[in-house]
Protein backbone atom coordinates (compact mmCIF):
# COMPACT_ATOMS: atom_id res chain seq x y z
CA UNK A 1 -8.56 17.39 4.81
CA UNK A 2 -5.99 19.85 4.19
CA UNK A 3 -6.53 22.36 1.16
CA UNK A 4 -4.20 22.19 -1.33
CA UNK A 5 -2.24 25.82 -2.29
CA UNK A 6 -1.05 26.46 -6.05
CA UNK A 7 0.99 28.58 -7.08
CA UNK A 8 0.26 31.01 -10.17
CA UNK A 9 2.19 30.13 -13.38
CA UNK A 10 4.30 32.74 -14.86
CA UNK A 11 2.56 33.52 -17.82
CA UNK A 12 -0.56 34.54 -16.03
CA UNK A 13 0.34 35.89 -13.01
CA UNK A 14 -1.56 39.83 -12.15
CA UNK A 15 0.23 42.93 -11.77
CA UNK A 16 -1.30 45.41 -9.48
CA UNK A 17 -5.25 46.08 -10.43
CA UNK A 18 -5.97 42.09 -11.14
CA UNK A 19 -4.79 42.31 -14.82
CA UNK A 20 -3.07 39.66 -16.28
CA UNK A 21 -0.28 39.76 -18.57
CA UNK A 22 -0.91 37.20 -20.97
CA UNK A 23 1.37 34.64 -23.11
CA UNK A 24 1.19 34.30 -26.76
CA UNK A 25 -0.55 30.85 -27.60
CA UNK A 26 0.85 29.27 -30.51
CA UNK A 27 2.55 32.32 -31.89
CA UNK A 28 -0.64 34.70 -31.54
CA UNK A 29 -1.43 37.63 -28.93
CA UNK A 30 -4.60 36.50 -27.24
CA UNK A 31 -7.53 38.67 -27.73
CA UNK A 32 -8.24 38.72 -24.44
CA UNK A 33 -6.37 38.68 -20.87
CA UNK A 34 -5.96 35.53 -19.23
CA UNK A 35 -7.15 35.18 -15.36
CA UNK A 36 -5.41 35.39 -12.39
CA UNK A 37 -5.28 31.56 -12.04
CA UNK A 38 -4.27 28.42 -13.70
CA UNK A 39 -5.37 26.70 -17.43
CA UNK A 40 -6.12 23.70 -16.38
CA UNK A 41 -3.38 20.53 -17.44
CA UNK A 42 -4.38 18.96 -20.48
CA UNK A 43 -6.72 21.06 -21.82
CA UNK A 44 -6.34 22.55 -25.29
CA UNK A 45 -8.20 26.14 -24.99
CA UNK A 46 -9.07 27.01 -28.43
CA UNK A 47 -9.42 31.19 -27.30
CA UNK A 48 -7.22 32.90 -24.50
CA UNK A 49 -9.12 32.56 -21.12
CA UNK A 50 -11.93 35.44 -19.86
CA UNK A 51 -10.48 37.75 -17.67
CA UNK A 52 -12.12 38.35 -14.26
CA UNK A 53 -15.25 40.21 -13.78
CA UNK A 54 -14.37 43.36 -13.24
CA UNK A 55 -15.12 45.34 -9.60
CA UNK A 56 -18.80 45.47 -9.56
CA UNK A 57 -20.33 48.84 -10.05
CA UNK A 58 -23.83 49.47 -7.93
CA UNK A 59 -26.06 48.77 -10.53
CA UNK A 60 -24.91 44.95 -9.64
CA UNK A 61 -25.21 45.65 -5.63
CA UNK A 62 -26.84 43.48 -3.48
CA UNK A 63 -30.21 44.07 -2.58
CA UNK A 64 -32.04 43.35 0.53
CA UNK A 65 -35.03 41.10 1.49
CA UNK A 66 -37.36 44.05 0.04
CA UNK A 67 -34.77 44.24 -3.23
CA UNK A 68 -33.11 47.54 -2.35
CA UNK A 69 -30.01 48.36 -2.89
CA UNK A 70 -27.44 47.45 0.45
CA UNK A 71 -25.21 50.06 0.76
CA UNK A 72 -22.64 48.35 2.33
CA UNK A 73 -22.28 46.65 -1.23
CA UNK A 74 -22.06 49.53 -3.55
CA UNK A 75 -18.35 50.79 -2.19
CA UNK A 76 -16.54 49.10 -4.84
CA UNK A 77 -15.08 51.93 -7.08
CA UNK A 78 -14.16 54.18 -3.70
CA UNK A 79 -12.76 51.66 -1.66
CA UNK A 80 -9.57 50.63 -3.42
CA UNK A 81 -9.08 47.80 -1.04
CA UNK A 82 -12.17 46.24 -2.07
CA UNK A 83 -12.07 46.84 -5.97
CA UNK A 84 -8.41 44.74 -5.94
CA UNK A 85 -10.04 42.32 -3.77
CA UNK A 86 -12.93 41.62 -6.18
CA UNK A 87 -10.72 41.75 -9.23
CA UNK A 88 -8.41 39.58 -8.19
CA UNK A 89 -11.32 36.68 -7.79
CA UNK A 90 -10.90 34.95 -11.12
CA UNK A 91 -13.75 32.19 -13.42
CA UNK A 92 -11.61 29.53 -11.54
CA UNK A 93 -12.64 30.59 -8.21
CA UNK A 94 -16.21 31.31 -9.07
CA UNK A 95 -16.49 27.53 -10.78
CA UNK A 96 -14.92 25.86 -7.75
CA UNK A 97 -18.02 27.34 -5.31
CA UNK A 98 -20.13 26.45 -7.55
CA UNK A 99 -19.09 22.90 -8.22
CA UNK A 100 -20.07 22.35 -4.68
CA UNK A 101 -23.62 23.20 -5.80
CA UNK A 102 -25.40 20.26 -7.46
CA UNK A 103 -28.82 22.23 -8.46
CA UNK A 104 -27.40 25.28 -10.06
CA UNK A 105 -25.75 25.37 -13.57
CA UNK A 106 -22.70 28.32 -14.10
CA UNK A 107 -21.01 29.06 -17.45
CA UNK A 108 -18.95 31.70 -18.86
CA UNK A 109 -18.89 32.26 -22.71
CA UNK A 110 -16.94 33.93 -25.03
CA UNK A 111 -18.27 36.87 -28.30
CA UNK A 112 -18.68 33.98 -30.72
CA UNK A 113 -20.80 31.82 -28.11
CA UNK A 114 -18.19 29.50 -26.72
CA UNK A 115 -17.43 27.99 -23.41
CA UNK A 116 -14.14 29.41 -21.63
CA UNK A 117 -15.73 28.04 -17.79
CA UNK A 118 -18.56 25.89 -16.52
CA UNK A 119 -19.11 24.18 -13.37
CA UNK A 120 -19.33 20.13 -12.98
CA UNK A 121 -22.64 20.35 -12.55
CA UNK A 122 -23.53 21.51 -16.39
CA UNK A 123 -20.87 18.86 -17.14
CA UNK A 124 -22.38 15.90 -15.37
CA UNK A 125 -26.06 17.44 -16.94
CA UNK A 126 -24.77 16.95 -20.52
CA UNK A 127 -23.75 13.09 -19.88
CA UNK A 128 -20.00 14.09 -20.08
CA UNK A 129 -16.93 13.43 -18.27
CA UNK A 130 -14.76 16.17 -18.35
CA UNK A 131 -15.15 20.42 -18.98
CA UNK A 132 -12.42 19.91 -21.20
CA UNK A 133 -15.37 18.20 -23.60
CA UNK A 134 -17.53 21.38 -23.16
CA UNK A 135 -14.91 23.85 -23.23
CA UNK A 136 -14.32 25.88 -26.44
CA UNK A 137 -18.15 24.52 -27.93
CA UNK A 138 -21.21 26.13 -28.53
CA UNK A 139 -24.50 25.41 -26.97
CA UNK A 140 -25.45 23.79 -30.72
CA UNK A 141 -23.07 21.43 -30.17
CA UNK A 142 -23.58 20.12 -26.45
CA UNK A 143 -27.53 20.96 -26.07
CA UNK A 144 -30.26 19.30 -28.28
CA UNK A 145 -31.65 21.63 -31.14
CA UNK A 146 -34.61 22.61 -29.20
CA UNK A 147 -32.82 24.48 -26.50
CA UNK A 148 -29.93 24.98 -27.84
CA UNK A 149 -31.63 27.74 -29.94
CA UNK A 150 -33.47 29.20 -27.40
CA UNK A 151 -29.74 29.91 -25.55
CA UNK A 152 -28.41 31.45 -28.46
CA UNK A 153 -30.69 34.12 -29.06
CA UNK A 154 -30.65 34.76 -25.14
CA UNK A 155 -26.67 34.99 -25.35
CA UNK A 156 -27.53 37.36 -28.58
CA UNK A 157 -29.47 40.00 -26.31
CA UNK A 158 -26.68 39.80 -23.59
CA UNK A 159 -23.68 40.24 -25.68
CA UNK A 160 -25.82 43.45 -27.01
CA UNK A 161 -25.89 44.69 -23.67
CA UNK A 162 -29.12 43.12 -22.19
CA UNK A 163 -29.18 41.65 -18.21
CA UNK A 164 -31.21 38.48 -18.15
CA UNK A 165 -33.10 37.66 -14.84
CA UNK A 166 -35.34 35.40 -14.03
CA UNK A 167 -36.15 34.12 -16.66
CA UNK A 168 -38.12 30.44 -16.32
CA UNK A 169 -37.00 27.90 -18.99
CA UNK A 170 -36.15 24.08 -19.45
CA UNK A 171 -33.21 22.91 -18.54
CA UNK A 172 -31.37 18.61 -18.90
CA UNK A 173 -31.75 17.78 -15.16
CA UNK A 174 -29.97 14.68 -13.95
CA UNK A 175 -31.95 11.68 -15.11
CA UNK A 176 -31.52 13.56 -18.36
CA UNK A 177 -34.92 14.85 -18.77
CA UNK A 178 -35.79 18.53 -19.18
CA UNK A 179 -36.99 20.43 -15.94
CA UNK A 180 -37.87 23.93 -15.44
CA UNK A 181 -35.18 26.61 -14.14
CA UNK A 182 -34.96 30.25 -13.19
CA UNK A 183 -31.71 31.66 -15.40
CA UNK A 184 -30.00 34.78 -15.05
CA UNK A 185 -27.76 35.89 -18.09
CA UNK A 186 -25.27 39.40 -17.73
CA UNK A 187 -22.72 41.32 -19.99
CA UNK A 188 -18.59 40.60 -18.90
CA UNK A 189 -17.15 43.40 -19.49
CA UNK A 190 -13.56 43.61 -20.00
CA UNK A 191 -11.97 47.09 -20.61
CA UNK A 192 -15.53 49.03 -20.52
CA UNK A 193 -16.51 46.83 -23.87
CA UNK A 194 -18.74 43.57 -23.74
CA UNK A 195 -15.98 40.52 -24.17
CA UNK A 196 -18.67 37.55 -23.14
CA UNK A 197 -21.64 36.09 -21.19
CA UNK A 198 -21.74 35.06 -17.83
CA UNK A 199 -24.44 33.39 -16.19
CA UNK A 200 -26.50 30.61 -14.18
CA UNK A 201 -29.22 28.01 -14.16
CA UNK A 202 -31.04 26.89 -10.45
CA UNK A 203 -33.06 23.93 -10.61
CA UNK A 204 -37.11 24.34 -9.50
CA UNK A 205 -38.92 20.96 -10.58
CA UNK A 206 -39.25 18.37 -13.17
CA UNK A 207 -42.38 18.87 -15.25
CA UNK A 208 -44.50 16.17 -14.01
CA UNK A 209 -44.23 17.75 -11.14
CA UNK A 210 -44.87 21.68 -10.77
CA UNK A 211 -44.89 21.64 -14.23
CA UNK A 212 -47.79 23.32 -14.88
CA UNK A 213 -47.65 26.11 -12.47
CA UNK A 214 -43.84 26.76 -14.06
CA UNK A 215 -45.49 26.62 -17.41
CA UNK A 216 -48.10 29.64 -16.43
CA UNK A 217 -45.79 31.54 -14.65
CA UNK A 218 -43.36 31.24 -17.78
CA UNK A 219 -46.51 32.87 -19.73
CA UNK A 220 -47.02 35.79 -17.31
CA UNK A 221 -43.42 36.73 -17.59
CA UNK A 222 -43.37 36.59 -21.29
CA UNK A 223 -45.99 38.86 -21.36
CA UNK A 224 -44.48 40.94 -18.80
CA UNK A 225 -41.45 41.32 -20.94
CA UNK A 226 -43.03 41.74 -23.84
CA UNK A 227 -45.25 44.57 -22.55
CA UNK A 228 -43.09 45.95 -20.04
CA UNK A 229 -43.80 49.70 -20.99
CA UNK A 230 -47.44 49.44 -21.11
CA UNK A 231 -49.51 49.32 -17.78
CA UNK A 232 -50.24 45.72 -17.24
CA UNK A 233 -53.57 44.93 -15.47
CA UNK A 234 -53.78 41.98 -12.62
CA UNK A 235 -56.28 40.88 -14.28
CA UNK A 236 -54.83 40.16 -17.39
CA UNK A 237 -52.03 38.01 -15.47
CA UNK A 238 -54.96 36.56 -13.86
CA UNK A 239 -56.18 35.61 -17.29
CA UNK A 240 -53.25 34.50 -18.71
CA UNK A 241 -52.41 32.23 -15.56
CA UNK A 242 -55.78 30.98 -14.72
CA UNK A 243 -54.66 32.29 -11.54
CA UNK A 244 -56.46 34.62 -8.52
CA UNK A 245 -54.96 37.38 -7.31
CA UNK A 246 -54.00 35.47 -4.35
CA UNK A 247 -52.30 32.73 -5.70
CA UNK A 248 -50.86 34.78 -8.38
CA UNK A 249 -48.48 36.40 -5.97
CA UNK A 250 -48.02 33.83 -4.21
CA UNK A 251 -46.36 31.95 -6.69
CA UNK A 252 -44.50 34.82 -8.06
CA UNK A 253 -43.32 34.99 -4.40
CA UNK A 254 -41.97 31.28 -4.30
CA UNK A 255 -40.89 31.37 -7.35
CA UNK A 256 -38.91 34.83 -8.13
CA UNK A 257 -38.94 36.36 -4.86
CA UNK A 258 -41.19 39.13 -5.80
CA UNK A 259 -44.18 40.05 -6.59
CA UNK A 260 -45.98 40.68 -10.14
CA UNK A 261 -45.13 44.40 -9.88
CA UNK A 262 -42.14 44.23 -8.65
CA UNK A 263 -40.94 42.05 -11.31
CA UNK A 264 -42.68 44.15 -13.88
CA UNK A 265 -40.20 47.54 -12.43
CA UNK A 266 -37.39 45.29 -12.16
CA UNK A 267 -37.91 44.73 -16.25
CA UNK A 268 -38.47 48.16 -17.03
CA UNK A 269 -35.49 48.91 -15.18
CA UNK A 270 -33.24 46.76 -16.83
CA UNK A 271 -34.39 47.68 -20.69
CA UNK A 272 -33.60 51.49 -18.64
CA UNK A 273 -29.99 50.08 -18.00
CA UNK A 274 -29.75 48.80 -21.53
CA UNK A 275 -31.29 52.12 -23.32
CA UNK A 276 -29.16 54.13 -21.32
CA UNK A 277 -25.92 53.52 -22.50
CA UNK A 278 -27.36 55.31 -25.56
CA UNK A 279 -28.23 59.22 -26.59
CA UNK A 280 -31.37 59.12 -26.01
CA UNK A 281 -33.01 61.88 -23.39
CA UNK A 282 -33.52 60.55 -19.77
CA UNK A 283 -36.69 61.26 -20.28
CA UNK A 284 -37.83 59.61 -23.22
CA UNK A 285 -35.82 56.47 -22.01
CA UNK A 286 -38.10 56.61 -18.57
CA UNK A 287 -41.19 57.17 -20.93
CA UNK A 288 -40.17 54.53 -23.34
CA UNK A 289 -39.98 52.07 -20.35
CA UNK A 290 -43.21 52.72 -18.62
CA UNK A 291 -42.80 55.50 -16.11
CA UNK A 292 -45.29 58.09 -16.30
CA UNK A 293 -42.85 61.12 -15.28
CA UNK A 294 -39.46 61.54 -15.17
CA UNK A 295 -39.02 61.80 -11.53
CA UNK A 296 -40.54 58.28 -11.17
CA UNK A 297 -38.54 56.77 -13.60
CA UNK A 298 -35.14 58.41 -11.75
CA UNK A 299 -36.16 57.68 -7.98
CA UNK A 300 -36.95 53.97 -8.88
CA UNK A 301 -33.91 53.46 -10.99
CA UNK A 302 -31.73 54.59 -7.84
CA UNK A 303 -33.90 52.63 -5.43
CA UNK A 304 -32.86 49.37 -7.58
CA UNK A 305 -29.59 50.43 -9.22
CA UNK A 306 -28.18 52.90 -6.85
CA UNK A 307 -27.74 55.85 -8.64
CA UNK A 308 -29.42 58.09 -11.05
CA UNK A 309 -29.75 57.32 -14.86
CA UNK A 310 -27.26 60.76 -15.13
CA UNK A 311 -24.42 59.44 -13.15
CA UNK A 312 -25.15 55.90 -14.57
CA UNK A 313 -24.83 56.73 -17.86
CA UNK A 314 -21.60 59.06 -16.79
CA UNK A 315 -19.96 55.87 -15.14
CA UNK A 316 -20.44 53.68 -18.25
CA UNK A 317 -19.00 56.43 -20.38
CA UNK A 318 -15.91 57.26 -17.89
CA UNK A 319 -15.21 53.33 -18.11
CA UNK A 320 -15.90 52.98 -22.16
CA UNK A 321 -12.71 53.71 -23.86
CA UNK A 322 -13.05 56.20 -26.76
């Protein structure tokens, strides 16, 4: 089967760095760029598109099989062949690949909680026919009450700056019942400023299933997150999960790909990324997260996030317009 090639339209074709130059929509300047792609034919958008993820700094690097940081990845800002690559791959692209994935959910959302992309597979989830029924609503309006609050608070934290990983929840599966899924939530930036939410849902099991193992596990990370900062005991896991030791990592293993202490730096980590963009001291941020001494708090931040919370917090700022 030969692939089909379309061309750009006019009014949202890139110049140079990836960044559109958008249209007026019904006599108003969009409040945002549009991508470098297409609107799709016959759908009404009721907010200009989401422009492209920006190049990726290292924070969002990928990581290895022991989750540090590949330096291959982290090139991005010097390589200016690389950062026009990655900006010129637009929400259009991304939702294609992951149309072809039936067990993982992808959505992009606007500041006021709307839908701008989303793959067939959240489409097909919600009993629909079309994205154009999903795009431009809120989860209150496509999800049933019960998790439909649950995602709105979560898109609250993000849009304040907060990276969601991991995090085990219910999800509609396909026969329309709820089954349990690992979601990961981040910030889009546009223009150094947080424009939206971008994110996905992979499928684990129906509850009748693994339910209650997903269920436990969903209490040891709660309390994980909720008492990041402190210094969490095995045992207490153990407690909460009903768990031993053994099996305790080995279902944090299947499940997250880590272990209960690596999961528990990974969270202090990211409230580290989050803090950071503040005035606080480095210090008090690495003491406010659970490190016992500054020098731990730096060398695992740059282990995880590839640089130190100095030059991190220097790159957000030299990216943050005034």
């Amino acid at each position: 089967m030969k692939a089909s090639s379309r061309r750009v339209p006019s009014d949202a074709r890139t110049g140079p760095h990836g960044t559109a130059r958008a249209a007026t929509q019904g006599g108003r300047r969009p409040l945002l760029p549009t991508v470098a792609g297409r609107p799709r034919p016959g759908v009404t958008y009721p907010m200009p598109v989401v422009a492209p993820v920006p190049p990726l700094p290292p924070s969002h690097a990928i990581v290895d099989a022991k989750h540090r940081v590949d330096p291959s990845a982290t090139d991005a800002l010097s390589n200016p062949d690389r950062a026009l690559a990655l900006s010129c791959i637009g929400p259009w692209d991304i939702e294609a690949l992951f149309d072809a994935i039936p067990d993982v959910l992808f959505f992009v959302k606007d500041e006021q909680g709307r839908y701008t992309h989303v793959n067939i597979t959240m489409v097909r989830r919600l009993g629909l026919k079309s994205r154009s029924e999903v795009i431009g609503k809120r989860v209150s309006e496509v999800y049933p009450s019960g998790l439909s609050a649950a995602y709105a608070r979560q898109d609250a934290r993000v849009l304040a700056g907060e990276i969601i990983e991991n995090l085990l929840e219910l999800q509609i599966f396909p026969n329309r019942l709820p089954g349990w899924c690992l979601t990961c939530k981040r910030p889009l930036f546009i223009d150094g400023r947080i424009k939206g939410v971008v994110g996905i849902s992979r499928d684990l099991g129906l509850p009748d299933s693994r339910g209650p193992i997903y269920e436990k596990l969903r209490l040891a990370l709660t309390y994980l997150s909720q008492h990041f900062a402190e210094n969490v005991r095995m045992q207490t896991l153990m407690d909460i999960t009903g768990f031993s030791e053994s099996k305790l990592q080995r279902h944090f293993r299947q499940v997250f790909q880590l272990t209960p202490q690596q999961m528990l730096v990974r969270l202090r980590i990211q409230m580290a990324m989050h803090r950071v963009r503040g005035d606080e001291s480095i210090a008090s941020i690495g003491h406010a997260c659970g490190f016992s001494d500054q020098s731990a708090f730096t060398r695992q931040f740059k282990v995880l996030v590839g640089m130190t919370p100095s030059d991190y917090r220097a790159l957000l700022r030299k990216e943050t317009p005034p």
